[in-house]
N, C-alpha and C. Protein backbone atom coordinates (compact mmCIF):
# COMPACT_ATOMS: atom_id res chain seq x y z
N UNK A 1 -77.07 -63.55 42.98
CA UNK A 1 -77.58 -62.18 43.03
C UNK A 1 -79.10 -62.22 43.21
N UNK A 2 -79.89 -61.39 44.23
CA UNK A 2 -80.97 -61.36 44.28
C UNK A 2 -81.61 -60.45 43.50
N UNK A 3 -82.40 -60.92 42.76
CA UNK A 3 -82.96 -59.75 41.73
C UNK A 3 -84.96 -59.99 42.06
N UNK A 4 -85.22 -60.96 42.59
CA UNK A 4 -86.38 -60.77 42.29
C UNK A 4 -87.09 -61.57 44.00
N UNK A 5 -87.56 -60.32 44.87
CA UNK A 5 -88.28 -61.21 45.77
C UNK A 5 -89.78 -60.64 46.24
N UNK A 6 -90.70 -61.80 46.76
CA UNK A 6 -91.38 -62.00 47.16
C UNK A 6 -91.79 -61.42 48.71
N UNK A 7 -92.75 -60.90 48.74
CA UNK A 7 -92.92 -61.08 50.41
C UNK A 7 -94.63 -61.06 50.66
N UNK A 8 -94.32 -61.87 51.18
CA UNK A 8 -95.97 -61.85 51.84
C UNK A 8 -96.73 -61.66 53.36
N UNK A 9 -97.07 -61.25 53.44
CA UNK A 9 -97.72 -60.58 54.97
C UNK A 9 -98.99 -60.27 54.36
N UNK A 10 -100.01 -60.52 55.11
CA UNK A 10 -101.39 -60.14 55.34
C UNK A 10 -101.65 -58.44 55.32
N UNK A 11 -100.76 -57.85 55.76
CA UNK A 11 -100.54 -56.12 56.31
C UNK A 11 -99.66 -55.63 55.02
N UNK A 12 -100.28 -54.54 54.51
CA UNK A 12 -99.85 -53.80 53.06
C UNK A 12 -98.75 -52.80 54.10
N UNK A 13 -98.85 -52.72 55.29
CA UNK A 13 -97.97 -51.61 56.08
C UNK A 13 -96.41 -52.92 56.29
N UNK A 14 -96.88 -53.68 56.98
CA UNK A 14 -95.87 -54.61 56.93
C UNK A 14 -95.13 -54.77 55.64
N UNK A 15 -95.46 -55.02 54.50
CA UNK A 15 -95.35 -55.33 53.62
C UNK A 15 -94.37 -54.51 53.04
N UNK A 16 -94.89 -52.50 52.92
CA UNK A 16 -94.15 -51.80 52.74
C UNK A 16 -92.92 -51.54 53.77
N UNK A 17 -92.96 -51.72 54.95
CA UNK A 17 -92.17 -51.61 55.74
C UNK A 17 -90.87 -52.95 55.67
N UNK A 18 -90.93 -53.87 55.24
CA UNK A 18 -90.15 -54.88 54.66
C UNK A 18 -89.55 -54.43 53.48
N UNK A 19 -90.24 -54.15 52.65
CA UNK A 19 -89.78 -53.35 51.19
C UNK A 19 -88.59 -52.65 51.50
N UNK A 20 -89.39 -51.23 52.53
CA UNK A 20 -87.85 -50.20 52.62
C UNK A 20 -86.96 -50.87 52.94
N UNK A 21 -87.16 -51.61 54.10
CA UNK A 21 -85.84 -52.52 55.07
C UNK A 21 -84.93 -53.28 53.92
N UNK A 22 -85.26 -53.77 52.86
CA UNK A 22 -84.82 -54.85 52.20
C UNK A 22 -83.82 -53.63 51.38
N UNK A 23 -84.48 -52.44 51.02
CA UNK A 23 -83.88 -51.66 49.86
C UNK A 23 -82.94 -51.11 51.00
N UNK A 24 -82.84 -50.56 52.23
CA UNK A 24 -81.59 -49.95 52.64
C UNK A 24 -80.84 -50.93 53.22
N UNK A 25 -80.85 -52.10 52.98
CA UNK A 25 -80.12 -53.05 53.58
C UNK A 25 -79.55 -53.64 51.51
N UNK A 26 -79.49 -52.80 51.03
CA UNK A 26 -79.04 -53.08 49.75
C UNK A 26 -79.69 -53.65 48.43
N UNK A 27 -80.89 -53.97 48.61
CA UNK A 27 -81.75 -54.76 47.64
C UNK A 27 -82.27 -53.28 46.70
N UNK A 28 -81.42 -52.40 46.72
CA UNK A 28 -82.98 -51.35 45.91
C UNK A 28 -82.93 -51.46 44.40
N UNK A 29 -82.11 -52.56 44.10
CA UNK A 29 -82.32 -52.54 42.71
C UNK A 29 -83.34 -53.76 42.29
N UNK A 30 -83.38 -54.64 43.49
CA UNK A 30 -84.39 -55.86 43.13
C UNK A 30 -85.93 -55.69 42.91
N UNK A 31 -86.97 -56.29 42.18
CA UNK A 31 -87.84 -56.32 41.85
C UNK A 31 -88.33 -57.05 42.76
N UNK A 32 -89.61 -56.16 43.80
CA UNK A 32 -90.55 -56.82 44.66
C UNK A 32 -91.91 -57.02 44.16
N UNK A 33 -92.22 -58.21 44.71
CA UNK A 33 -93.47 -58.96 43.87
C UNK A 33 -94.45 -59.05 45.55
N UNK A 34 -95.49 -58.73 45.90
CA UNK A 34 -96.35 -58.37 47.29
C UNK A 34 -97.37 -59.20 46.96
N UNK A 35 -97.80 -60.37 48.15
CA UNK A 35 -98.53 -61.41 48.58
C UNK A 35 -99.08 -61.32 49.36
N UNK A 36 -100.66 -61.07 49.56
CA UNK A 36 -100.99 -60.79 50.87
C UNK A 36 -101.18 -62.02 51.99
N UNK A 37 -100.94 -63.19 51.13
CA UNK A 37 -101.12 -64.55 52.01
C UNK A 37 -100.48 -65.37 50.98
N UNK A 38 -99.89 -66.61 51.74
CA UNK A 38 -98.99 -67.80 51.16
C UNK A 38 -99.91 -68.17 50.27
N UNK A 39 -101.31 -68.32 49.74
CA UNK A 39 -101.38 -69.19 48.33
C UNK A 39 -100.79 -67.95 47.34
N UNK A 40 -101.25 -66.37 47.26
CA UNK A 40 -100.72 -65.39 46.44
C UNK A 40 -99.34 -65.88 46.26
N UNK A 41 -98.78 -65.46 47.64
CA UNK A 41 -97.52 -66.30 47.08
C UNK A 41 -96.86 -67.24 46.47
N UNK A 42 -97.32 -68.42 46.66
CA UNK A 42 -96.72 -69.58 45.90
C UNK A 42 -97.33 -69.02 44.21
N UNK A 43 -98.67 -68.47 43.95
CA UNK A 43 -99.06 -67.96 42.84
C UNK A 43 -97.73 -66.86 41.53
N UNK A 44 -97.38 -66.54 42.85
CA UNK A 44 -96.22 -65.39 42.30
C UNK A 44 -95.03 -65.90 41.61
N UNK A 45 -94.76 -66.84 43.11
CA UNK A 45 -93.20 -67.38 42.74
C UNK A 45 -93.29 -69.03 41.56
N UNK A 46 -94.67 -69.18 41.29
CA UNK A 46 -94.86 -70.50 39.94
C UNK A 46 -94.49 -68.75 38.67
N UNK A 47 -94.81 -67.61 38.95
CA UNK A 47 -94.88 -66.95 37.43
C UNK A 47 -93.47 -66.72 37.39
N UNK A 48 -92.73 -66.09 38.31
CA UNK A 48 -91.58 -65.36 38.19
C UNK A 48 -90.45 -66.46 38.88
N UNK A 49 -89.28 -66.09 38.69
CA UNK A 49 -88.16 -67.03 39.75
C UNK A 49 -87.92 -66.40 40.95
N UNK A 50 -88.28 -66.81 41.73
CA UNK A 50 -87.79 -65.69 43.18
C UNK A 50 -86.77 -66.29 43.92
N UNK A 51 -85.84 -64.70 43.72
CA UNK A 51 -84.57 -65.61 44.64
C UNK A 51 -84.63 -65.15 45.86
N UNK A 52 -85.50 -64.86 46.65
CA UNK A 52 -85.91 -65.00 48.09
C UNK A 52 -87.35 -64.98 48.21
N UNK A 53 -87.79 -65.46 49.44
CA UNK A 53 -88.66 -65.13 50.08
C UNK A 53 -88.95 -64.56 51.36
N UNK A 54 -89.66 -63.80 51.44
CA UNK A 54 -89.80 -63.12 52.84
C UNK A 54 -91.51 -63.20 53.70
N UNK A 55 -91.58 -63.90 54.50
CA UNK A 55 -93.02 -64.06 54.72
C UNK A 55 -93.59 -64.01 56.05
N UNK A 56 -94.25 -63.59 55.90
CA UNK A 56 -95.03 -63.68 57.69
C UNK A 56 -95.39 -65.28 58.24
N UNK A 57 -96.25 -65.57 59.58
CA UNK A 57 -96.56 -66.75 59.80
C UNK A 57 -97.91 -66.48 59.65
N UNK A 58 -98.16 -65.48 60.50
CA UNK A 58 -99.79 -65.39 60.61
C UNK A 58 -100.60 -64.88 59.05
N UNK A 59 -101.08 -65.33 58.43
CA UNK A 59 -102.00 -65.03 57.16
C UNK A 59 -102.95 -65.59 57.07
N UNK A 60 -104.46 -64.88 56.70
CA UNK A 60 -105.30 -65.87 55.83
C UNK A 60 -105.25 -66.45 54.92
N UNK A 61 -106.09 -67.90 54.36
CA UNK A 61 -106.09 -68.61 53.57
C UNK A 61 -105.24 -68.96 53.50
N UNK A 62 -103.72 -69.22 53.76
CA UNK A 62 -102.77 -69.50 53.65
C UNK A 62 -101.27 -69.27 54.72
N UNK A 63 -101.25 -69.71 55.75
CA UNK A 63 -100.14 -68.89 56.97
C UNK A 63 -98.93 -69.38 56.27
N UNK A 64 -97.86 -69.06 56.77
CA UNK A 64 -96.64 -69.18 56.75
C UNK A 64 -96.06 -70.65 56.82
N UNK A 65 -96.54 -71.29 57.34
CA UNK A 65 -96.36 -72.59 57.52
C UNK A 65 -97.05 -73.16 56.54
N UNK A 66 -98.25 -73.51 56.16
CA UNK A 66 -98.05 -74.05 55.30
C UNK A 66 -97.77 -73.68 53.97
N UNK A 67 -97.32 -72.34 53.49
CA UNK A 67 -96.33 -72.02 52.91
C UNK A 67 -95.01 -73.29 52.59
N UNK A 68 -94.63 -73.08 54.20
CA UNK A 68 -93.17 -73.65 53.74
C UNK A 68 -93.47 -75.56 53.54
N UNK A 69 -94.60 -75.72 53.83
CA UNK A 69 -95.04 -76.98 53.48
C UNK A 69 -95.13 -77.37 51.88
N UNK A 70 -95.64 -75.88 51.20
CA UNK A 70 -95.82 -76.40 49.95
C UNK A 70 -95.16 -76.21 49.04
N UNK A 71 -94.25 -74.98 49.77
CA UNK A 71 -92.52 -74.86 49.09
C UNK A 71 -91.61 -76.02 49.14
N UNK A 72 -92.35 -76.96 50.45
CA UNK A 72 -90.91 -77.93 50.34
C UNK A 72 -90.88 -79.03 49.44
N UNK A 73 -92.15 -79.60 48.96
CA UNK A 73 -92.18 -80.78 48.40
C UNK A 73 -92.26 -80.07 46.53
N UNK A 74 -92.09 -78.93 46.42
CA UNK A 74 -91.86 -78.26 45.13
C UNK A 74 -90.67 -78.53 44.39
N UNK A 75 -90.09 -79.25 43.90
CA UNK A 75 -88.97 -78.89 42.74
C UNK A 75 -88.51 -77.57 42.70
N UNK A 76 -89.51 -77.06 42.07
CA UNK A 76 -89.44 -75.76 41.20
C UNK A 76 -89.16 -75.01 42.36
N UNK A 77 -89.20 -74.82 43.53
CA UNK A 77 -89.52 -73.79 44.14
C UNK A 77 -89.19 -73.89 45.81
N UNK A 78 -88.88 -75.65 45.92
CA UNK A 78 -87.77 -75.55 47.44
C UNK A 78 -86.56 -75.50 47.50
N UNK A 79 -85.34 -74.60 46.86
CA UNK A 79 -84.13 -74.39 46.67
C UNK A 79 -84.22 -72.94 47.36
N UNK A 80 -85.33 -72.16 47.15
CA UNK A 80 -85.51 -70.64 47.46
C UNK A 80 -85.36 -70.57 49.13
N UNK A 81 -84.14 -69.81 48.73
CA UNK A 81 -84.31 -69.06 50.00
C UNK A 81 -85.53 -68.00 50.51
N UNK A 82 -85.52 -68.35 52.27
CA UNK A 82 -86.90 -67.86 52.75
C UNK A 82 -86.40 -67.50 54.25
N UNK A 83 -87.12 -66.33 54.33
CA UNK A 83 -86.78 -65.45 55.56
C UNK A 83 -88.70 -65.64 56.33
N UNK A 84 -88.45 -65.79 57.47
CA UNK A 84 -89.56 -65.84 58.08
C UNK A 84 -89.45 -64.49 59.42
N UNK A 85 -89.98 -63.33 59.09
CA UNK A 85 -90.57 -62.60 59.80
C UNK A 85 -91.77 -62.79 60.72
N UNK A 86 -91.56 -62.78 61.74
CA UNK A 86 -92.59 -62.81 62.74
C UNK A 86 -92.53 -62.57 64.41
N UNK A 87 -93.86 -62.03 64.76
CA UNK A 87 -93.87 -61.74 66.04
C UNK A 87 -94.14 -63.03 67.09
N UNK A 88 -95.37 -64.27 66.17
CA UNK A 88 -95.39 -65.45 67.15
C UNK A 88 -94.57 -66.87 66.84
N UNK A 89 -94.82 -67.63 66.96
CA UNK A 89 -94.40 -68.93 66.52
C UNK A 89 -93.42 -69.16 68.21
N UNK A 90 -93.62 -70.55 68.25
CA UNK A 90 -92.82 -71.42 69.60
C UNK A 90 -91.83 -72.32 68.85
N UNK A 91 -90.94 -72.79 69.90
CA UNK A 91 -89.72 -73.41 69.70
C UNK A 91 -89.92 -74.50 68.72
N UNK A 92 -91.11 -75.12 68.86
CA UNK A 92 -91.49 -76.77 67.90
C UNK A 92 -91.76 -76.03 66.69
N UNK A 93 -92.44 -75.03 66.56
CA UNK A 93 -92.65 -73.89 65.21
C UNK A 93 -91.81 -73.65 64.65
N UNK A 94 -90.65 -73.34 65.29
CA UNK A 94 -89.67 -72.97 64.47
C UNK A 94 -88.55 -73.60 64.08
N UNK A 95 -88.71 -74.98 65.19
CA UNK A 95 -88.40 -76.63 64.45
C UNK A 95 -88.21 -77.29 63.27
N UNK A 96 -90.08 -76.95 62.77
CA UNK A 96 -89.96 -77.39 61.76
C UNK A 96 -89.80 -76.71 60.36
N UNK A 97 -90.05 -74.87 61.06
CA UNK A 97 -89.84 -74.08 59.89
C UNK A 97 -88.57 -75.18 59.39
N UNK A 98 -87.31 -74.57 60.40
CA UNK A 98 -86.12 -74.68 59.71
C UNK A 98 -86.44 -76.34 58.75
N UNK A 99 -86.58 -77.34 59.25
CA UNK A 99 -86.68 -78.54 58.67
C UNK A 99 -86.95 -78.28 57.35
N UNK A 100 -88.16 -77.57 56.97
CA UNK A 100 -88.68 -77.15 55.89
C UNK A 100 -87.95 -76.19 55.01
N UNK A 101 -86.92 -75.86 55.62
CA UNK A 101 -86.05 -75.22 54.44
C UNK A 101 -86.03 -73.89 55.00
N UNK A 102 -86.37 -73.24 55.82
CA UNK A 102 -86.25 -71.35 56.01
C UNK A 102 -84.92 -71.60 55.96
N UNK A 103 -84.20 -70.15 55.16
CA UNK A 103 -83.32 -70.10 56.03
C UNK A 103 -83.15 -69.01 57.52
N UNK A 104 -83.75 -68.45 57.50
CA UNK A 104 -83.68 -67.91 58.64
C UNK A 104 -85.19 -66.92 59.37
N UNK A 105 -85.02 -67.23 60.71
CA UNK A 105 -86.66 -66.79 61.00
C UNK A 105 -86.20 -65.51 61.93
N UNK A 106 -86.28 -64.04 61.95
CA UNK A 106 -86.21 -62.69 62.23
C UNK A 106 -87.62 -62.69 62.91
N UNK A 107 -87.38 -61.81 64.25
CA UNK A 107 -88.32 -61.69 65.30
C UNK A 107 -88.72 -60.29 64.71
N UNK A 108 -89.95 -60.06 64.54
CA UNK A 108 -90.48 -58.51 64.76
C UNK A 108 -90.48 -57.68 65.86
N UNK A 109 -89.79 -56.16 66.13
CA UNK A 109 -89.67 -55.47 64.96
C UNK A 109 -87.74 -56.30 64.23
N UNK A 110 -88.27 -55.93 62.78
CA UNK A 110 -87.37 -56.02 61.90
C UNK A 110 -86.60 -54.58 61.57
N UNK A 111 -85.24 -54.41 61.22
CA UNK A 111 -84.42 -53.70 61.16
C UNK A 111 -83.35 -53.57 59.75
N UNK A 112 -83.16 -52.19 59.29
CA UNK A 112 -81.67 -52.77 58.35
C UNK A 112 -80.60 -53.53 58.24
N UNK A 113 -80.45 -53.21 59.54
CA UNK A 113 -78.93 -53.95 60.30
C UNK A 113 -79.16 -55.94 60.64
N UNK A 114 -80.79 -55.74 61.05
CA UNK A 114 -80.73 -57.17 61.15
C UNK A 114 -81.11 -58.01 59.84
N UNK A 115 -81.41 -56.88 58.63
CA UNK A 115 -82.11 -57.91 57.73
C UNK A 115 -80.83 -57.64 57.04
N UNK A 116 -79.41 -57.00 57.21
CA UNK A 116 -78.06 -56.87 56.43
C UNK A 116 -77.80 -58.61 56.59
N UNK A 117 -77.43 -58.69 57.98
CA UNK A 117 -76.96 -59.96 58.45
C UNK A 117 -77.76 -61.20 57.82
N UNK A 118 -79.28 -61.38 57.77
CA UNK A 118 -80.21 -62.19 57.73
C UNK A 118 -79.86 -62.45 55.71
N UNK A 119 -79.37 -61.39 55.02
CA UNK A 119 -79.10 -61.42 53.27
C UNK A 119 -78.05 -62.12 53.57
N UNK A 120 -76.65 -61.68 54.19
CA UNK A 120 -75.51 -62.51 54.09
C UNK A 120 -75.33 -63.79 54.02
N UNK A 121 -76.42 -64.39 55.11
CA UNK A 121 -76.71 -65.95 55.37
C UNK A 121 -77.34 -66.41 54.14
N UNK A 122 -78.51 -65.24 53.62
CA UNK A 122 -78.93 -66.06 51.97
C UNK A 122 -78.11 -66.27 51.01
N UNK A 123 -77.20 -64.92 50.94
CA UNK A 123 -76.01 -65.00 49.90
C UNK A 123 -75.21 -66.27 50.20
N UNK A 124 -74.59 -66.34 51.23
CA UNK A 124 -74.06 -67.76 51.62
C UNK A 124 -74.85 -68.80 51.24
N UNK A 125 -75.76 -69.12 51.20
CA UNK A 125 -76.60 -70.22 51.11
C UNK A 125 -76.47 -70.20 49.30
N UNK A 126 -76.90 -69.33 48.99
CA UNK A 126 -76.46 -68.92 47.18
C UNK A 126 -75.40 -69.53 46.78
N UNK A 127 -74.30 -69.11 47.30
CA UNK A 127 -73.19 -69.29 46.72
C UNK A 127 -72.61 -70.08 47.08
N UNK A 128 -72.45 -71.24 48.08
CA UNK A 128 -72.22 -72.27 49.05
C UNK A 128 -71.18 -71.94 50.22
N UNK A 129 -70.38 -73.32 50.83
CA UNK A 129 -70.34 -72.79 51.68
C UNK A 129 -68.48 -71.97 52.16
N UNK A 130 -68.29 -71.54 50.70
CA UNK A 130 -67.11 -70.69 50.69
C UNK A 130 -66.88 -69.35 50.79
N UNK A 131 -68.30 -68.98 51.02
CA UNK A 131 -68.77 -67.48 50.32
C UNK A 131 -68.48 -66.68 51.82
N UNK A 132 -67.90 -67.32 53.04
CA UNK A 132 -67.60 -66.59 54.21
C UNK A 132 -66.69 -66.02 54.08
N UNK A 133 -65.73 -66.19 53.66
CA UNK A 133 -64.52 -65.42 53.58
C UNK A 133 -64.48 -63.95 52.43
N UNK A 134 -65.14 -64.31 51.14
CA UNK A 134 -65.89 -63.50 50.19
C UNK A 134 -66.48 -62.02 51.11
N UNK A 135 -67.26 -62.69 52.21
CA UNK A 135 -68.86 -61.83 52.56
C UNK A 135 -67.66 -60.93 53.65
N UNK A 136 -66.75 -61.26 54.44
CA UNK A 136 -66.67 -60.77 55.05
C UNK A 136 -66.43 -58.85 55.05
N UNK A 137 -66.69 -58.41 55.82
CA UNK A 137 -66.93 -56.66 56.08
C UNK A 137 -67.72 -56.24 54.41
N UNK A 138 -68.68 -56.97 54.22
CA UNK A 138 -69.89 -57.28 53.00
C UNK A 138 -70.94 -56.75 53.79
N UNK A 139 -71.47 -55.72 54.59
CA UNK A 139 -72.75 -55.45 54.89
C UNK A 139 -73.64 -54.45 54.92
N UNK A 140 -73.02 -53.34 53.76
CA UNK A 140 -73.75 -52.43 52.98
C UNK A 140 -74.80 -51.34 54.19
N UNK A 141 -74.05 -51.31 54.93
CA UNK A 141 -74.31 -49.73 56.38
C UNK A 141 -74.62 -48.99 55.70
N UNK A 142 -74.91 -47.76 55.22
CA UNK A 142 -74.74 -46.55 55.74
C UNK A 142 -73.05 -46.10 55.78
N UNK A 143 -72.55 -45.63 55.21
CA UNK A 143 -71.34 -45.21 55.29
C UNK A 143 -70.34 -46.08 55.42
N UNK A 144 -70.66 -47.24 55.25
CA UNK A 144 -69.39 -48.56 54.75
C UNK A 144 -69.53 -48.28 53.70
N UNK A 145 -67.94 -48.41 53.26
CA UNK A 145 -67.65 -48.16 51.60
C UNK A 145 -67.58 -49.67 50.76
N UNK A 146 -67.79 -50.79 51.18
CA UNK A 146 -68.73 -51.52 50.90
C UNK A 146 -69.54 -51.99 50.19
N UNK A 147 -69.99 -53.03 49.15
CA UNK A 147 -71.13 -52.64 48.33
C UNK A 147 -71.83 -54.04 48.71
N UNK A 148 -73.31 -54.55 48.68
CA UNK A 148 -73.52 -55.86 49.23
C UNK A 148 -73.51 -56.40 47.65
N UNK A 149 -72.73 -57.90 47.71
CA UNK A 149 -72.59 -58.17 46.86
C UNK A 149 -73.81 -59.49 45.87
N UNK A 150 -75.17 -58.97 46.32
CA UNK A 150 -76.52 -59.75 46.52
C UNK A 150 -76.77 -59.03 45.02
């Protein structure tokens, strides 16, 4: 169950605009914790447990990448699932995101519908790899009777 995530983007508009997306895509009961750059972040997720992350690439003092650099060699803190929002990054970029543990990298603009799909894959990743059959018609629309089970 996701109860507590992170997101970091440089942009307080981005930021809120991730927020809503996350809450009508079913998260509105989770507790969001706002990073304006990956060291805030890693700052956040040493206080609290975060069972996701959501982060931009481009940031000061800290981008997205090496983010997932310093999430990976963490104990504490490379098991977390991590969503990478972004408009740039190239094929070798997103190489090594994945290497580094994302689980999944979403092109901007971001959507309900695509960040429904983008939770399922975390929940799966949560729960291992039986949870497909569980998730299925699991994606909390708008008028699916439905509930996401995150």
């Amino acid at each position: 169950m996701i109860k507590n995530v992170v997101i970091a983007d440089d942009s307080a508009l981005a930021r809120m605009f991730i927020r809503r997306c996350l809450e009508i895509a079913g998260l509105g009961e989770a507790n969001f914790i706002e990073a304006s750059d990956g060291s805030e972040a890693i700052s956040c997720m040493k206080k609290i447990k975060a069972d996701l992350l959501v982060t931009d690439l481009t940031m000061p003092n800290m981008n997205g990448v090496e983010l997932m650099r310093k999430i990976a060699v963490s104990p504490r803190l490379s098991g977390t699932p991590v969503l990478v929002v972004t408009s740039a990054g190239n094929e070798e970029q997103r190489r090594e995101l994945m290497e580094l543990g994302v689980t999944r990298i979403l092109s901007k603009p971001i959507s309900p519908p695509i960040l429904i799909e983008a939770l399922q894959e975390v929940n799966r990743t949560l729960r291992g790899p039986n949870a497909d059959e569980e998730d299925a018609g699991v994606i909390g629309v708008p008028g699916e009777s439905a509930e996401p089970k995150w």
